[in-house]
N, C-alpha and C. Protein backbone atom coordinates (compact mmCIF):
# COMPACT_ATOMS: atom_id res chain seq x y z
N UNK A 1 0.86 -1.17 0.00
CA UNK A 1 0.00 0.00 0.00
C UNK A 1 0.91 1.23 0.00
N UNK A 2 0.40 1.78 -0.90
CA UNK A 2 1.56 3.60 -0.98
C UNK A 2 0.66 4.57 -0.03
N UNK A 3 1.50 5.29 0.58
CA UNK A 3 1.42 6.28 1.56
C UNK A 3 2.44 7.17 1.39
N UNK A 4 2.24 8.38 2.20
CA UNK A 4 3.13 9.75 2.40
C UNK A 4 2.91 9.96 3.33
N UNK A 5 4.44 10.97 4.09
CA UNK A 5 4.60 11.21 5.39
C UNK A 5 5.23 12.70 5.10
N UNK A 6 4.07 12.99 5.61
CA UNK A 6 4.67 14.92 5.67
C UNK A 6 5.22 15.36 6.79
N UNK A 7 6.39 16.44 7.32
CA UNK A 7 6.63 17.25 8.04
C UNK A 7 7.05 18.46 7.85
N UNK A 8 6.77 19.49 8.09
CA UNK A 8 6.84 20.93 7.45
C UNK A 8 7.51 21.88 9.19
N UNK A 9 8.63 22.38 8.68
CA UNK A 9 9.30 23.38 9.67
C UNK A 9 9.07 24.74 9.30
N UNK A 10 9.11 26.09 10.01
CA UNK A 10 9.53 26.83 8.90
C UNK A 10 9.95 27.16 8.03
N UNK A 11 10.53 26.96 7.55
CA UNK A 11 11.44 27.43 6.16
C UNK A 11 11.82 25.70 5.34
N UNK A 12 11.16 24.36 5.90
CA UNK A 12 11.36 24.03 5.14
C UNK A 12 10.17 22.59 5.47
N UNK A 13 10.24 21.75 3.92
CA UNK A 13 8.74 20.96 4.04
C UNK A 13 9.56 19.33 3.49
N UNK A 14 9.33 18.83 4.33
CA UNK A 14 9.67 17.25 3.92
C UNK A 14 8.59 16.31 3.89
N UNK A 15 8.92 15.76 2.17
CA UNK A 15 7.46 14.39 2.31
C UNK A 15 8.63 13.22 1.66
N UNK A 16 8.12 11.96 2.84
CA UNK A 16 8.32 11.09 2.24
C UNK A 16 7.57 10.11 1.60
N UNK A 17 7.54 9.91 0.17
CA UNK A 17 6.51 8.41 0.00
C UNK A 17 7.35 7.13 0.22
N UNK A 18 6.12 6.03 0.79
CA UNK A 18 6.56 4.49 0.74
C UNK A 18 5.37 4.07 0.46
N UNK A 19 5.96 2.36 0.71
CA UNK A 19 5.28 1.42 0.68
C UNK A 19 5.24 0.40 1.76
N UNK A 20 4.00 0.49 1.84
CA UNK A 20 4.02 -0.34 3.87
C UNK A 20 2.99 -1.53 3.34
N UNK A 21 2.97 -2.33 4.42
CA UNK A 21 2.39 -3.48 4.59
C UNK A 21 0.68 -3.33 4.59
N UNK A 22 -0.18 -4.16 4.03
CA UNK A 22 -1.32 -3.68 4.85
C UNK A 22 -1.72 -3.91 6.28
N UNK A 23 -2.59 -3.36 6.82
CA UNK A 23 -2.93 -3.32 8.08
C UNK A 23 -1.94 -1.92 9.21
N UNK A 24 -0.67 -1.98 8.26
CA UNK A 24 0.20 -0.49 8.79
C UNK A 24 -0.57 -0.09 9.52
N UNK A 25 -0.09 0.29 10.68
CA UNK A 25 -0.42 2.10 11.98
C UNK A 25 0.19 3.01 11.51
N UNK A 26 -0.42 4.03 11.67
CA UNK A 26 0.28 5.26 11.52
C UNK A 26 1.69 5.33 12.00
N UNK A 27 1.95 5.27 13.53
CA UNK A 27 3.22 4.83 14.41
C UNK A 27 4.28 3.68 13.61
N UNK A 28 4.05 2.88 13.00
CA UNK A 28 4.71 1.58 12.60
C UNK A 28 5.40 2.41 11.23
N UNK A 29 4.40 3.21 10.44
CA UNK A 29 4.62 3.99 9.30
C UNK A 29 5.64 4.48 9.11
N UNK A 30 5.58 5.73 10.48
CA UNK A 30 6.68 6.83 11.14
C UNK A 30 7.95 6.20 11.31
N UNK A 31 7.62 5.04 11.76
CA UNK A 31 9.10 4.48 12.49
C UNK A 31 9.70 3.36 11.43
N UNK A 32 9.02 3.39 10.21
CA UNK A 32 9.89 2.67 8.85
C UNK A 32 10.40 3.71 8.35
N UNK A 33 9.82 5.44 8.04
CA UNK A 33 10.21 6.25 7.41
C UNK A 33 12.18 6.68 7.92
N UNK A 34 12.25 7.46 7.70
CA UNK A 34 13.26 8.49 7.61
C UNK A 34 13.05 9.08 8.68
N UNK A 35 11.66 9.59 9.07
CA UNK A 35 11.93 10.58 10.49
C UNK A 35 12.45 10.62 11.43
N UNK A 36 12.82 9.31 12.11
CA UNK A 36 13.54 9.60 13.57
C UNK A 36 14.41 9.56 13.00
N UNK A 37 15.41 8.66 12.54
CA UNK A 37 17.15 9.71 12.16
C UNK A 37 16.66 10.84 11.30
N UNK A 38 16.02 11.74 10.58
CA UNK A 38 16.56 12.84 10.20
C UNK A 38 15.73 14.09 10.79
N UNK A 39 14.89 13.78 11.87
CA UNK A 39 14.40 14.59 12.31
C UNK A 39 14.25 14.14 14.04
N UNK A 40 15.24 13.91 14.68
CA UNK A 40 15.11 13.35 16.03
C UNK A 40 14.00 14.32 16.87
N UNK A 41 14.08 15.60 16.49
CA UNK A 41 12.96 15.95 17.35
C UNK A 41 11.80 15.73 17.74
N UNK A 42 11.49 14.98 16.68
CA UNK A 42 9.76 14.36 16.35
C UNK A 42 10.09 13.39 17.69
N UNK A 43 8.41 14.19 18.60
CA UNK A 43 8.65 12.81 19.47
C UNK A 43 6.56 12.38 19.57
N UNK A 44 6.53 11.03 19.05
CA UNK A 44 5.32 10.90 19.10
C UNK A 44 4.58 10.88 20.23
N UNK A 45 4.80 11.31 21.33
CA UNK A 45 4.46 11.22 22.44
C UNK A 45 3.98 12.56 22.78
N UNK A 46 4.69 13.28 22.33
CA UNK A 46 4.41 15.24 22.38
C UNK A 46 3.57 15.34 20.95
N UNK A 47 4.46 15.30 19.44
CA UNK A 47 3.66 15.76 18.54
C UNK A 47 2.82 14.83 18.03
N UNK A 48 1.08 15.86 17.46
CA UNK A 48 0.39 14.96 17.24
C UNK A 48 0.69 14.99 15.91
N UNK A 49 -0.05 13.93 15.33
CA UNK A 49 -0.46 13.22 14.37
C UNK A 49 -1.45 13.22 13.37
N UNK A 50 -1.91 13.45 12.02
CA UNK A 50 -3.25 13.40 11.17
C UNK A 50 -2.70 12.65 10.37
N UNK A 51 -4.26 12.66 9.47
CA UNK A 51 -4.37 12.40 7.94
C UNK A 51 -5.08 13.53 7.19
N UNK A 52 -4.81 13.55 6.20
CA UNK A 52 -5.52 14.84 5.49
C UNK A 52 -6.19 15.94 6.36
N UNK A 53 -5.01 16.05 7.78
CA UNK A 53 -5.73 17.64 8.15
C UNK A 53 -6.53 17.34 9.57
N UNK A 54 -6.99 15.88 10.08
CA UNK A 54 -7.48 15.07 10.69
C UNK A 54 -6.59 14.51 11.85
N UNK A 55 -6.77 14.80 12.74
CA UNK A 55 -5.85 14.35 13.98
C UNK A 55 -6.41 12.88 14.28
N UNK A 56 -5.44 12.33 14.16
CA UNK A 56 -5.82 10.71 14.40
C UNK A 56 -4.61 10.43 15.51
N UNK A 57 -4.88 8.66 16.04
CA UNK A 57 -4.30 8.17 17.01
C UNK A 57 -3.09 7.02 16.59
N UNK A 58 -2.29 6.97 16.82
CA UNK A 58 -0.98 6.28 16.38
C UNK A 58 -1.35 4.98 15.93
N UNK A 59 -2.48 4.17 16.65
CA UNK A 59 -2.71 2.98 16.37
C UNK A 59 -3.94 2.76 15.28
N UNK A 60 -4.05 3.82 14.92
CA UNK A 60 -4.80 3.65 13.56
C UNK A 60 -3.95 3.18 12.40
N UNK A 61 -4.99 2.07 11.47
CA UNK A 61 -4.73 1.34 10.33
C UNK A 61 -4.49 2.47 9.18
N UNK A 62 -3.61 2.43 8.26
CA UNK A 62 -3.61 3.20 7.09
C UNK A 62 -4.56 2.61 5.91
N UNK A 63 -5.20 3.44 5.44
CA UNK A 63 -5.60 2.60 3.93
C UNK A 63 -4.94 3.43 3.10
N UNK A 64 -5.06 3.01 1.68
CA UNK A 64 -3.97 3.16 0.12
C UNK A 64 -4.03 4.85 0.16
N UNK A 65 -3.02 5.42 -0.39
CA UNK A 65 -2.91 6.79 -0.90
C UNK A 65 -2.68 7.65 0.71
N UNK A 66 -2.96 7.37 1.72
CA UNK A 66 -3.41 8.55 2.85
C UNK A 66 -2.00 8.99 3.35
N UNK A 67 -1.89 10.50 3.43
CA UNK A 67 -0.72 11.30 3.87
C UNK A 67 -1.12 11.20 5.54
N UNK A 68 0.19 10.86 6.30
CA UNK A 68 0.40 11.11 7.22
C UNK A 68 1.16 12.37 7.41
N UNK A 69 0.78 13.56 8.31
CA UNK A 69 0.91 14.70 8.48
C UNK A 69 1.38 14.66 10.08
N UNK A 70 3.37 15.36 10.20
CA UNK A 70 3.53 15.17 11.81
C UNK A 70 3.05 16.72 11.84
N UNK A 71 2.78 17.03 12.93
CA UNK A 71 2.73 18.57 13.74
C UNK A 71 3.42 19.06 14.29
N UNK A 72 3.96 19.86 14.35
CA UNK A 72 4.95 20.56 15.37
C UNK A 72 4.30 21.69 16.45
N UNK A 73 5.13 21.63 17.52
CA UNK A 73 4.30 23.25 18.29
C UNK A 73 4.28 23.95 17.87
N UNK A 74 3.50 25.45 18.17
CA UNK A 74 3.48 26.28 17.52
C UNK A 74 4.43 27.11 18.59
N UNK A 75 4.83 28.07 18.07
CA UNK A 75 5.61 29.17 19.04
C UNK A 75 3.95 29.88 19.60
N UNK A 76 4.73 30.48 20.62
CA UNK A 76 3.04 31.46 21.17
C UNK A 76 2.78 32.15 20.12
N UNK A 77 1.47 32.78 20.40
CA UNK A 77 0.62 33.24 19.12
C UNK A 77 1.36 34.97 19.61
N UNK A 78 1.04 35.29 17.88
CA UNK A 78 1.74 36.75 17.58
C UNK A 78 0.67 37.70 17.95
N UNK A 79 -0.35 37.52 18.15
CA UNK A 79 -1.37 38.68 18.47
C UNK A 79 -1.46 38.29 20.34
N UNK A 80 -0.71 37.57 20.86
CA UNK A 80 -0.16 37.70 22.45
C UNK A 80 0.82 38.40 22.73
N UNK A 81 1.77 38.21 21.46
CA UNK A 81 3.14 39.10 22.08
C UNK A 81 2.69 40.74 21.71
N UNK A 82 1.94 40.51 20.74
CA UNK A 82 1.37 42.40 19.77
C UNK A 82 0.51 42.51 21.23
N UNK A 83 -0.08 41.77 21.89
CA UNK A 83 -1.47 42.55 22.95
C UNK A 83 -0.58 43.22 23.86
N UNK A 84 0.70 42.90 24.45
CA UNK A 84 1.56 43.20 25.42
C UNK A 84 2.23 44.78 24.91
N UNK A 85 2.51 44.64 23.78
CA UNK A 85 3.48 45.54 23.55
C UNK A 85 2.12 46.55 23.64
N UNK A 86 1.17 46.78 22.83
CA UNK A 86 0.16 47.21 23.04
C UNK A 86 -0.49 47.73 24.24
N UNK A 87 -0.40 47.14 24.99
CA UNK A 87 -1.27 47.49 26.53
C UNK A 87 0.11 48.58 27.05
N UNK A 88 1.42 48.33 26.80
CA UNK A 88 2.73 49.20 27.14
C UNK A 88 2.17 50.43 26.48
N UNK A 89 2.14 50.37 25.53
CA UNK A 89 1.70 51.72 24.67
C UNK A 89 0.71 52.58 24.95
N UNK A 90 -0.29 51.67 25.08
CA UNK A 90 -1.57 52.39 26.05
C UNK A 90 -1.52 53.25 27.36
N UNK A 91 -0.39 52.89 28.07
CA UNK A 91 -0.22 53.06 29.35
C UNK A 91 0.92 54.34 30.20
N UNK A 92 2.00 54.16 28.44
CA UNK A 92 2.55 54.94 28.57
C UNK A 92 2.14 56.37 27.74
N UNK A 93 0.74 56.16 26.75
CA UNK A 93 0.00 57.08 26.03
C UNK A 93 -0.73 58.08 27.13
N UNK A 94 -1.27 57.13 27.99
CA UNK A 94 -2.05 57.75 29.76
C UNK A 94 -1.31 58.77 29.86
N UNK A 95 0.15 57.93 30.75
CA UNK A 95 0.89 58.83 31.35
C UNK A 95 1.30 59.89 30.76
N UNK A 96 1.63 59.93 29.43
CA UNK A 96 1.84 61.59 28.99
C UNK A 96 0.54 61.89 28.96
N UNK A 97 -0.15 61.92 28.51
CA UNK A 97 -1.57 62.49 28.61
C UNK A 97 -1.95 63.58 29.85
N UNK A 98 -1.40 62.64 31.14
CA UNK A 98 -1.92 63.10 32.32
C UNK A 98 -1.01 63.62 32.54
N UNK A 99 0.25 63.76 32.13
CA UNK A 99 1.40 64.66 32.80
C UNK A 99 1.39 66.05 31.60
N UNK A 100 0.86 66.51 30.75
CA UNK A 100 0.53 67.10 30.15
C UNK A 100 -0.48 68.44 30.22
N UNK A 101 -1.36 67.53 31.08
CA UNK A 101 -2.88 67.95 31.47
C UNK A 101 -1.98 68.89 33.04
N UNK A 102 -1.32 68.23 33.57
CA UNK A 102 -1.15 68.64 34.79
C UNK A 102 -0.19 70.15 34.74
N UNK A 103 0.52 70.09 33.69
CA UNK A 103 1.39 70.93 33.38
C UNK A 103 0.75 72.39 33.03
């Protein structure tokens, strides 16, 4: 049965195709591919796992054609670090405001 195994970093996107046995797990898949030597970080225990976009469980069966997709964390979200800098701005917008007024 042919399958693909995607992992995508920033700046860069790796797919591998094979050919696995039927009845394959997702997990059994991973661990014929290439990923753990060329990507040791992948740890299936932390990152999850899909198919077409679909978060599935390691011990799921593959059928013919289906991309396995690893995940990586995300860094914190950019409209958390923008709310911070933001609320600074706000605060220090006050304070001249009110030292202005007072003057």
């Amino acid at each position: 049965m042919h399958i693909s195994i995607v992992y995508a970093m920033p700046h860069e996107q790796w797919i591998e195709e094979m050919d696995v046995p039927d009845g394959c797990t997702v997990e059994a898949a991973i661990d014929m591919s290439s990923v753990p030597s060329k990507y040791p970080e992948v740890d299936l225990s932390v990152n999850k796992v899909g198919i077409f976009a679909k978060l599935v469980k390691l011990d799921q069966e593959l059928q013919e054609g289906e991309r396995i997709e690893i995940y990586r964390g995300l860094p914190a979200k950019p409209r958390s670090a923008h709310a911070v800098e933001d609320k600074k701005d706000r605060i220090r917008a006050k304070k001249e405001r009110v030292q202005s007024e007072e003057s």
